[in-house]
Protein backbone atom coordinates (compact mmCIF):
# COMPACT_ATOMS: atom_id res chain seq x y z
CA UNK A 1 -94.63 63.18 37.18
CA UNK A 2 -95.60 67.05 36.71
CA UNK A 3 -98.73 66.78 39.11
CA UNK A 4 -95.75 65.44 41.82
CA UNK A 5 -93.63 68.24 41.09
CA UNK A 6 -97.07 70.61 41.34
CA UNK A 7 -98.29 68.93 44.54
CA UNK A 8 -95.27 68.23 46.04
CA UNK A 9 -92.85 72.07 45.16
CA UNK A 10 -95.83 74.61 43.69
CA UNK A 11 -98.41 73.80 46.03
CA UNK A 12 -96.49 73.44 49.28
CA UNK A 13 -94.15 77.30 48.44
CA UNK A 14 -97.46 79.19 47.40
CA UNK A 15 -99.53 77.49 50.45
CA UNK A 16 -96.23 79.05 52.72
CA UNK A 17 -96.20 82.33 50.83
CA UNK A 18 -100.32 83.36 51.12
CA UNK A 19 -100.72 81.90 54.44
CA UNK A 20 -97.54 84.42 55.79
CA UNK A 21 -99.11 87.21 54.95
CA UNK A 22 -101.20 89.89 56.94
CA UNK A 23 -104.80 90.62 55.56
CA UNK A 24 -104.89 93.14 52.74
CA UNK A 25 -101.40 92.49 51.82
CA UNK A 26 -100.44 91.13 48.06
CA UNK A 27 -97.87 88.93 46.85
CA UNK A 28 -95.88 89.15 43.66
CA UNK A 29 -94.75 85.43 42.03
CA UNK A 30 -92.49 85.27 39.17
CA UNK A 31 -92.99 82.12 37.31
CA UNK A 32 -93.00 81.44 34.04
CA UNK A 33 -94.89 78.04 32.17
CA UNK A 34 -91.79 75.42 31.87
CA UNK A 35 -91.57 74.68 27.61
CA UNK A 36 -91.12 71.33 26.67
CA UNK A 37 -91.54 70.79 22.70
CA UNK A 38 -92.82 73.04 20.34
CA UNK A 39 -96.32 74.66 21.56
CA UNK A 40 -96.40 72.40 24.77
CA UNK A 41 -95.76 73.66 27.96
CA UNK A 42 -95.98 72.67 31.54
CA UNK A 43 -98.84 74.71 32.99
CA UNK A 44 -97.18 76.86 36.15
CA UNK A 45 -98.77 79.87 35.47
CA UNK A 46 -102.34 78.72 35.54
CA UNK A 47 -101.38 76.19 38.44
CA UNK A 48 -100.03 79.28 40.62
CA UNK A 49 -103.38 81.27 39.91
CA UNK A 50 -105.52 77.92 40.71
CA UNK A 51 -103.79 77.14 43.82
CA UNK A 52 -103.77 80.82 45.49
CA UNK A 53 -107.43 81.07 44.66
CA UNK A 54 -108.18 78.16 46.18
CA UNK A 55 -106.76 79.70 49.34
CA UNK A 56 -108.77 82.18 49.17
CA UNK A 57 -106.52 84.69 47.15
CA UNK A 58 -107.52 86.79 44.53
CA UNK A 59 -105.89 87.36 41.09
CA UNK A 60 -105.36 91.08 39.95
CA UNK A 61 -103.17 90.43 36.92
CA UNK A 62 -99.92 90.24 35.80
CA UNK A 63 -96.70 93.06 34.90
CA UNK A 64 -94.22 92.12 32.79
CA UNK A 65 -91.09 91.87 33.60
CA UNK A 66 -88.90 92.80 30.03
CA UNK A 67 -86.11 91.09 29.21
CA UNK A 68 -83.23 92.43 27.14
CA UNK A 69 -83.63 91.36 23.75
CA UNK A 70 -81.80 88.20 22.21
CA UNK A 71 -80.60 88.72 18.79
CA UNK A 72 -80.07 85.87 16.50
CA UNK A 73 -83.01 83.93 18.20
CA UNK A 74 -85.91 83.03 16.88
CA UNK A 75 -89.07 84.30 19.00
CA UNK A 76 -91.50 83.04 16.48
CA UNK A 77 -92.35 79.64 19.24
CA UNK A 78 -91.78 82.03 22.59
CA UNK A 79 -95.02 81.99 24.55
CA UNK A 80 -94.18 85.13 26.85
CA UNK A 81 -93.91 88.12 23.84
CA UNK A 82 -94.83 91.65 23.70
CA UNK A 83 -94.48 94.19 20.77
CA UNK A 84 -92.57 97.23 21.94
CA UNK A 85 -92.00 100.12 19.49
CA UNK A 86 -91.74 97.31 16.46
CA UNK A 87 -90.02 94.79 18.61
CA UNK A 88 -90.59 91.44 20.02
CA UNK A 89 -89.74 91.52 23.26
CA UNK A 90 -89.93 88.26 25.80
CA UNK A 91 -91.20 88.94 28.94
CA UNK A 92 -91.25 86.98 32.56
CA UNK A 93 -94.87 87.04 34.14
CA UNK A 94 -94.91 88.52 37.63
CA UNK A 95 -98.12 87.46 38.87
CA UNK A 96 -100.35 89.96 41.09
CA UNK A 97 -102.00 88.08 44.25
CA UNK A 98 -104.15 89.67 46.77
CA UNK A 99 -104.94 88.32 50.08
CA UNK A 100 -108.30 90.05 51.48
């Protein structure tokens, strides 16, 4: 059912998105692996960075996007973390494409 959703959603918007832009352009994605129990996640990430590549993209990295901390929660199981002054912070991945 995932690879549907990959083939059928992912594949398709990221195909749109590289082939609209000019030559020496980039394009930011912000997508985040989908969790769905304990350490096992629905791959997005990695599928985004397969998929523009195989376009011909090129991956130069990711920022991260901070999000405002969430008190009470436990961030022990979050996949998307980043120490900031003695805090863990979550973060959403904004992915850094380039098209040559």
């Amino acid at each position: 059912m995932y690879h549907d959703w990959r083939d059928n959603f992912l594949k398709p918007t990221l195909t749109n998105a590289y082939e609209s832009l000019r030559s020496d352009r980039y394009l930011l994605w912000n997508i985040a692996d989908i969790k769905l129990s304990g350490n096992n996640f629905q791959p997005l990430e990695q599928d985004s960075i397969d998929i523009i590549e195989s376009l011909g993209g090129e991956y130069k990295g990711k920022l991260k996007m901070l999000m405002a901390s969430m008190i009470g929660v436990d961030q022990s199981n979050v996949k998307n973390k980043v120490d900031v002054d003695g805090v863990t912070l979550k973060y959403e991945p904004i992915f850094i494409f380039h098209k040559k």
